[in-house]
PDB file of N, CA and C in Angstrom:
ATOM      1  N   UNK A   1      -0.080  46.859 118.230  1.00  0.00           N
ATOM      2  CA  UNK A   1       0.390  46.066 119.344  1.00  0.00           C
ATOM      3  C   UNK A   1      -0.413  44.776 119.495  1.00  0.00           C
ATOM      4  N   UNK A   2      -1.434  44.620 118.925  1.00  0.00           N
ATOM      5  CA  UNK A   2      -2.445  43.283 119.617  1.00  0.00           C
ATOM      6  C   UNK A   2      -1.797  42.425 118.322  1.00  0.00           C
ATOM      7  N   UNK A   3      -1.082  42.577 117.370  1.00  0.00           N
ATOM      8  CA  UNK A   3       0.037  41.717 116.604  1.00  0.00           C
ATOM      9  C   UNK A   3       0.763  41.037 117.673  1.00  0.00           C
ATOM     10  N   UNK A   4       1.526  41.744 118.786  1.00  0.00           N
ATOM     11  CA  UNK A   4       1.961  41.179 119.245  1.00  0.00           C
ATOM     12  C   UNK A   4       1.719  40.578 120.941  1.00  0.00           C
ATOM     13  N   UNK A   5       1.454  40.144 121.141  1.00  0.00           N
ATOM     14  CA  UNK A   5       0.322  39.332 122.588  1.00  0.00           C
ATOM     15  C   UNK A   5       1.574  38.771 123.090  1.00  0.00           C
ATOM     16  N   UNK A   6       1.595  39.189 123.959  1.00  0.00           N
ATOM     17  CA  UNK A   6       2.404  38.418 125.055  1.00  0.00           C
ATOM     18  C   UNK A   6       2.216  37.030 125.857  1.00  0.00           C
ATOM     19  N   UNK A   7       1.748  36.190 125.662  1.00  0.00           N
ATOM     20  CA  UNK A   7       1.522  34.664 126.005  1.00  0.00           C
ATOM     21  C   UNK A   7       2.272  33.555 126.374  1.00  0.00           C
ATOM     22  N   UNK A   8       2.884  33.474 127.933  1.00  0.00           N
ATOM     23  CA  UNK A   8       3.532  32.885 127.858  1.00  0.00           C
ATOM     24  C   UNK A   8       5.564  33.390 127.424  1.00  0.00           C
ATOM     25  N   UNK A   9       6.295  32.325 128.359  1.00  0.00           N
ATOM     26  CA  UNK A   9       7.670  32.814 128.136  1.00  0.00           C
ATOM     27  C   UNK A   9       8.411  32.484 126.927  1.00  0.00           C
ATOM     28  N   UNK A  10       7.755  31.868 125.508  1.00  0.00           N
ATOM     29  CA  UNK A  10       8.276  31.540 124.862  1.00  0.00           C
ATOM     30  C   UNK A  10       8.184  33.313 123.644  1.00  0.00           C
ATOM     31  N   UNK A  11       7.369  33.819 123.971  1.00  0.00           N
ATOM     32  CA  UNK A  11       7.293  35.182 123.364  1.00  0.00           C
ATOM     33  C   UNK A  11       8.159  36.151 123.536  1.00  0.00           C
ATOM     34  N   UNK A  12       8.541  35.785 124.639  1.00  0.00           N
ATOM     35  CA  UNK A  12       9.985  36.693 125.688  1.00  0.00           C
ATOM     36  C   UNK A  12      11.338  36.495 124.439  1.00  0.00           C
ATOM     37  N   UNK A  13      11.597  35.112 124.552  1.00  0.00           N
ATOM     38  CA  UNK A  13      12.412  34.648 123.606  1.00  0.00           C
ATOM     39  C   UNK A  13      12.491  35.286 121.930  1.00  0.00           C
ATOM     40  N   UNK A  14      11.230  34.877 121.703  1.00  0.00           N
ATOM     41  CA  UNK A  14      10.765  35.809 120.068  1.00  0.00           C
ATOM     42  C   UNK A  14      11.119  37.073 120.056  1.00  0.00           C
ATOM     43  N   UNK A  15      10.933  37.887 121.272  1.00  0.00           N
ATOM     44  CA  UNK A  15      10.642  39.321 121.073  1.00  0.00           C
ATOM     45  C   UNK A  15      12.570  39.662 120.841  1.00  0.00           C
ATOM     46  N   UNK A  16      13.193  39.017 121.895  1.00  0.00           N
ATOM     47  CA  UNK A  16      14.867  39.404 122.068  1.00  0.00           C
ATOM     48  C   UNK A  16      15.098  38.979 120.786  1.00  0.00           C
ATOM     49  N   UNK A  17      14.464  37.852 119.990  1.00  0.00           N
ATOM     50  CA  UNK A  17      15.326  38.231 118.219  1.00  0.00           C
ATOM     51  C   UNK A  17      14.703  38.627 117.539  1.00  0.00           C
ATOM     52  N   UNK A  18      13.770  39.784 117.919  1.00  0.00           N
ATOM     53  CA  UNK A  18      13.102  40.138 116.953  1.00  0.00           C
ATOM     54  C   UNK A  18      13.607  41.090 115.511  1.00  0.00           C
ATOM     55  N   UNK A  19      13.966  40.785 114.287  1.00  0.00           N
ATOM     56  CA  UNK A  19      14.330  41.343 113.471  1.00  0.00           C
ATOM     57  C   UNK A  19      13.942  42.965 114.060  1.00  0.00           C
ATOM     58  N   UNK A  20      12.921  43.502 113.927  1.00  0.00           N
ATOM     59  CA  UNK A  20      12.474  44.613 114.075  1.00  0.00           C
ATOM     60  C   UNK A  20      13.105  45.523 114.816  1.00  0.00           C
ATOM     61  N   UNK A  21      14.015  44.984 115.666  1.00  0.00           N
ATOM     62  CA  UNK A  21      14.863  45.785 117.107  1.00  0.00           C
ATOM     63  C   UNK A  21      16.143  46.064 116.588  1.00  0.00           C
ATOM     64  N   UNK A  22      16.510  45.461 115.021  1.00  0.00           N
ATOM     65  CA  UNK A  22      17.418  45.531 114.130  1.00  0.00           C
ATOM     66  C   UNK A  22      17.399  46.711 113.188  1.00  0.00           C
ATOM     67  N   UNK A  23      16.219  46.837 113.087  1.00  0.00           N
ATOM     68  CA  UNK A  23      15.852  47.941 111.646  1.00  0.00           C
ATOM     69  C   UNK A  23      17.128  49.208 111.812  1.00  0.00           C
ATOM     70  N   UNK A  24      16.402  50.010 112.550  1.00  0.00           N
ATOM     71  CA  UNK A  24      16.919  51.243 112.660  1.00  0.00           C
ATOM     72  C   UNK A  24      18.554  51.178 112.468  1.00  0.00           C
ATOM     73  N   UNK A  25      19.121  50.430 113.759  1.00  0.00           N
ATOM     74  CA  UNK A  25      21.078  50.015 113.143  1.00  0.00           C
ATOM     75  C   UNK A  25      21.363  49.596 112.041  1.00  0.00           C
ATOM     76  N   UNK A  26      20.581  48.651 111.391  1.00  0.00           N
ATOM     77  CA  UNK A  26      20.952  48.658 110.054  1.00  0.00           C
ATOM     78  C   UNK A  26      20.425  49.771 108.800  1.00  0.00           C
ATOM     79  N   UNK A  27      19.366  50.380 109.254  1.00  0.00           N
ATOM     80  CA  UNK A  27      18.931  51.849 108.420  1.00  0.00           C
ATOM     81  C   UNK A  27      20.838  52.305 108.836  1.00  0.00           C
ATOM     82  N   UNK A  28      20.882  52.990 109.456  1.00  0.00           N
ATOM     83  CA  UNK A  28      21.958  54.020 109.817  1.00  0.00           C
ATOM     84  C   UNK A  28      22.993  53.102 109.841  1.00  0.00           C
ATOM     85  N   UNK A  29      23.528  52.012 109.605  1.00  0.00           N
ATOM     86  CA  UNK A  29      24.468  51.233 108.812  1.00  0.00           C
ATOM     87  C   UNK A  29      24.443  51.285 107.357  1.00  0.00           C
ATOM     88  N   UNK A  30      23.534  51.060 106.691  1.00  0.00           N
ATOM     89  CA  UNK A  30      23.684  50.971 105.555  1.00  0.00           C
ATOM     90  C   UNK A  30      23.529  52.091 104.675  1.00  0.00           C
ATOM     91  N   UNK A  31      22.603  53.279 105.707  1.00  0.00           N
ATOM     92  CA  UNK A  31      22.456  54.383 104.845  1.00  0.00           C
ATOM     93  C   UNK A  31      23.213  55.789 105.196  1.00  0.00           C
ATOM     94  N   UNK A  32      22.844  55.716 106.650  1.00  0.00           N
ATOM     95  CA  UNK A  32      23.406  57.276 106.970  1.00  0.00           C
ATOM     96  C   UNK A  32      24.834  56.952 107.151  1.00  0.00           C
ATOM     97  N   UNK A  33      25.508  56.227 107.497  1.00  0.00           N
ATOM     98  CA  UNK A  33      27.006  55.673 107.775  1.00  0.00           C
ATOM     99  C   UNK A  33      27.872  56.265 106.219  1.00  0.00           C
ATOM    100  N   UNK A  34      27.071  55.493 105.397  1.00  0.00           N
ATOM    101  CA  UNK A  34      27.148  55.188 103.713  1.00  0.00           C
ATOM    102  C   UNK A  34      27.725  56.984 103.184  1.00  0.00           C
ATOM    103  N   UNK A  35      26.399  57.362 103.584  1.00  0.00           N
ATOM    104  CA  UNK A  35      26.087  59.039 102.772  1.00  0.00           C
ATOM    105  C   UNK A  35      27.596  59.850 103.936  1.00  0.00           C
ATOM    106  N   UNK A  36      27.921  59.511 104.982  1.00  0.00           N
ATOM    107  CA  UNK A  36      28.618  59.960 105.731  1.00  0.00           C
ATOM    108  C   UNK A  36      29.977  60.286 105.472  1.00  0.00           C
ATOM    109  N   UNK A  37      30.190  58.981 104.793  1.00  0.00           N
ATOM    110  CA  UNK A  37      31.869  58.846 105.125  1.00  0.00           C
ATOM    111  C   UNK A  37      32.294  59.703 103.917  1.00  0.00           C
ATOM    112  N   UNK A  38      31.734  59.594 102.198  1.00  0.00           N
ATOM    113  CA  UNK A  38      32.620  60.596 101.449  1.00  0.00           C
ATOM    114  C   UNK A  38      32.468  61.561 102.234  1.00  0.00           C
ATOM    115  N   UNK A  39      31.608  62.318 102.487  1.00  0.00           N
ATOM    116  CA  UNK A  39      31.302  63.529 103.108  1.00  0.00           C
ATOM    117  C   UNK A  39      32.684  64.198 103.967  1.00  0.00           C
ATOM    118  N   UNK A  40      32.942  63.104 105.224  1.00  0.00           N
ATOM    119  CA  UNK A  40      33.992  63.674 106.088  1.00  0.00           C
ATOM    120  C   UNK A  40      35.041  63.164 105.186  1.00  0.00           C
ATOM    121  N   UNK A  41      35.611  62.723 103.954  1.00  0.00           N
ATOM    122  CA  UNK A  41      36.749  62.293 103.790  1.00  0.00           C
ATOM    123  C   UNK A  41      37.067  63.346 102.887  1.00  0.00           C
ATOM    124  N   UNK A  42      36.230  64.043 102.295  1.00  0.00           N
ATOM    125  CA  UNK A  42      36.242  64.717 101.354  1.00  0.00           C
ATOM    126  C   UNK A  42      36.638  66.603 102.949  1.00  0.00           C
ATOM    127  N   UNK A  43      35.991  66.622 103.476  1.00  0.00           N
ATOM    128  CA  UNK A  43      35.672  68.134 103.816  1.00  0.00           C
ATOM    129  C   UNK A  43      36.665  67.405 105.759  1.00  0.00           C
ATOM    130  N   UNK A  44      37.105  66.972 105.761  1.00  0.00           N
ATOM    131  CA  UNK A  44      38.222  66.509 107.145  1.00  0.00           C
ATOM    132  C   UNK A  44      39.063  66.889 106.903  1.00  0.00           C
ATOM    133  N   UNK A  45      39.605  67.704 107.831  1.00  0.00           N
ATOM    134  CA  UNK A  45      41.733  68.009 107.919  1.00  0.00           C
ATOM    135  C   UNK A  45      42.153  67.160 108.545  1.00  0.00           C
ATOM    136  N   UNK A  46      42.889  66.435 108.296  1.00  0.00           N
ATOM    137  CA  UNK A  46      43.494  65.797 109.092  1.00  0.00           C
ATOM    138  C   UNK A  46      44.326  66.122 110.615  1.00  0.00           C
ATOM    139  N   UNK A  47      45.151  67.207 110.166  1.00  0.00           N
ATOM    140  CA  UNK A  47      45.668  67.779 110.830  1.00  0.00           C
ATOM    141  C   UNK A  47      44.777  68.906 112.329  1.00  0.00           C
ATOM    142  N   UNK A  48      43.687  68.826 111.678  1.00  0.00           N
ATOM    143  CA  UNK A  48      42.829  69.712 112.943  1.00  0.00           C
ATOM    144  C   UNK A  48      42.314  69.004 113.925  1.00  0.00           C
ATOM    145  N   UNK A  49      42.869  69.037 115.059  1.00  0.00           N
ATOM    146  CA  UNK A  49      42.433  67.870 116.346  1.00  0.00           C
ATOM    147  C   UNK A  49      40.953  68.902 116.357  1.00  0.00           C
ATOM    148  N   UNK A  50      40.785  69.812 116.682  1.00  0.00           N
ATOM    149  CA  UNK A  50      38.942  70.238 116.795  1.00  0.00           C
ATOM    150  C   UNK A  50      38.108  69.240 116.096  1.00  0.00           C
ATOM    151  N   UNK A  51      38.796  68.978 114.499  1.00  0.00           N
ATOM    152  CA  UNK A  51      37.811  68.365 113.669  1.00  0.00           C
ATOM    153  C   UNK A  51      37.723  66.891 113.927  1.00  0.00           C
ATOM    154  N   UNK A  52      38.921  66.450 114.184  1.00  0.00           N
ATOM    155  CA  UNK A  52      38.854  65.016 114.998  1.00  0.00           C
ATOM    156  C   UNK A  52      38.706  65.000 116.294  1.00  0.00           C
ATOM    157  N   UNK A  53      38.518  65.766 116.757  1.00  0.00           N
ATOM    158  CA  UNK A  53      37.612  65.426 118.373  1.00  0.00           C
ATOM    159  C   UNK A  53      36.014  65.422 117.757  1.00  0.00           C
ATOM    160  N   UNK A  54      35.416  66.432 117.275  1.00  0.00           N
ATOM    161  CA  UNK A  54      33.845  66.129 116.171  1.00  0.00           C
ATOM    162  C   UNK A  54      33.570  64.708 115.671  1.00  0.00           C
ATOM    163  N   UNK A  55      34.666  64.552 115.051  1.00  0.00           N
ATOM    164  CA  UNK A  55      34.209  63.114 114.541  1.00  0.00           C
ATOM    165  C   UNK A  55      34.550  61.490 115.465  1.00  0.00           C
ATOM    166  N   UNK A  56      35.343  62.382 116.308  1.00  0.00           N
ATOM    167  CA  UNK A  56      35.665  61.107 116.903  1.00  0.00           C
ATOM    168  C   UNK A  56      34.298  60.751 117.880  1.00  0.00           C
ATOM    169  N   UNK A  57      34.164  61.922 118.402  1.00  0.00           N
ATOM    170  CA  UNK A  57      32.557  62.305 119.344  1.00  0.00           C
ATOM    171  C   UNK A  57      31.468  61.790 118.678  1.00  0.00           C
ATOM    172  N   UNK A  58      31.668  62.388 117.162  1.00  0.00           N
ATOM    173  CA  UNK A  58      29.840  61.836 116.569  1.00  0.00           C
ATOM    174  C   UNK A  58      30.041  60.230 116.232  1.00  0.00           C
ATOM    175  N   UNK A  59      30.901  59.512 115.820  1.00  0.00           N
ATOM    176  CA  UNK A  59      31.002  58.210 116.228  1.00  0.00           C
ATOM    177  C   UNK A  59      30.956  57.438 117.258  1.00  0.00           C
ATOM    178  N   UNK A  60      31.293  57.489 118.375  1.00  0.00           N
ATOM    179  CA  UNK A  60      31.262  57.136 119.050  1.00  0.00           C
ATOM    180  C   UNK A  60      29.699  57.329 119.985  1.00  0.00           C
ATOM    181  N   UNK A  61      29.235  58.246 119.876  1.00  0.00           N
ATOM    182  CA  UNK A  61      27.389  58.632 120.033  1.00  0.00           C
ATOM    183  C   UNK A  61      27.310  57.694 119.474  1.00  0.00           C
ATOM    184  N   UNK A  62      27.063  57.308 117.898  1.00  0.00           N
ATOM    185  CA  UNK A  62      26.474  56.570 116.958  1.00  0.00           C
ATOM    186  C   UNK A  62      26.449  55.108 117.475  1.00  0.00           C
ATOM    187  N   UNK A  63      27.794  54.907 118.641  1.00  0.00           N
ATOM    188  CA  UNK A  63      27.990  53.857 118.296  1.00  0.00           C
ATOM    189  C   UNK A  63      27.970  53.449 119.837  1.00  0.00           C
ATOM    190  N   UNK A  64      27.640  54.304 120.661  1.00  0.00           N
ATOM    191  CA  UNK A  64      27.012  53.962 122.050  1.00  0.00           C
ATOM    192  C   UNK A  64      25.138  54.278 122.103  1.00  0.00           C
ATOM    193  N   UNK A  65      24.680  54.514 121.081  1.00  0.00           N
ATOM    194  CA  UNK A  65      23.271  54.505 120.591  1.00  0.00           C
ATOM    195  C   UNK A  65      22.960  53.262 120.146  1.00  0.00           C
ATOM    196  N   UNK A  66      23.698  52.810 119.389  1.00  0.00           N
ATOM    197  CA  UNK A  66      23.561  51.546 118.339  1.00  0.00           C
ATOM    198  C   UNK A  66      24.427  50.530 118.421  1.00  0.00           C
ATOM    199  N   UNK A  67      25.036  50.061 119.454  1.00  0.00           N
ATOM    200  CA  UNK A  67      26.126  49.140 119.594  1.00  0.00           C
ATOM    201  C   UNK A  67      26.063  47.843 118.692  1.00  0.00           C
ATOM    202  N   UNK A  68      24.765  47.759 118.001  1.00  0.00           N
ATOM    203  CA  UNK A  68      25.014  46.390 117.104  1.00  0.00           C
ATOM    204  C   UNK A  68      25.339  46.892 115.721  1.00  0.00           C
ATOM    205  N   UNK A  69      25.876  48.122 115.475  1.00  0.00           N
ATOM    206  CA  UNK A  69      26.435  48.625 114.332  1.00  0.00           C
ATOM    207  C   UNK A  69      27.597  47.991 114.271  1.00  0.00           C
ATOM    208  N   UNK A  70      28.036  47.141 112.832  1.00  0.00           N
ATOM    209  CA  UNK A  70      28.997  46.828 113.185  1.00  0.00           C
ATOM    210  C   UNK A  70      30.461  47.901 112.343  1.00  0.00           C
TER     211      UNK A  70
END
């Protein structure tokens, strides 16, 4: 933390773009999203609303967790 010192309102500014507040959405964009989708496309019924209420649910988590997922 003493990397980052708070000094002043121009740090305020730095911190809101800070790449770093990015990491994680783009980890789980590029990776867990990635490893995800054969997965359900392969093992999904289409036809089973249970299984699409699951996925519709775990997306939508994902994506009220991480809203800058795009």
């Amino acid at each position: 933390m003493q990397k980052y010192p708070m000094k002043g309102n121009n740090n305020i500014d730095r911190l809101i773009k800070d790449v770093d507040l990015e990491l994680i959405p783009t980890i789980i964009e590029k990776v867990v999203l990635i490893k995800i989708d054969p997965m359900v496309m392969s093992q999904w019924d289409l036809l089973s609303s249970k299984q699409t209420k699951h996925i519709f649910s775990i997306v939508k988590h994902i994506l009220d967790m991480y809203p800058t997922i795009n």
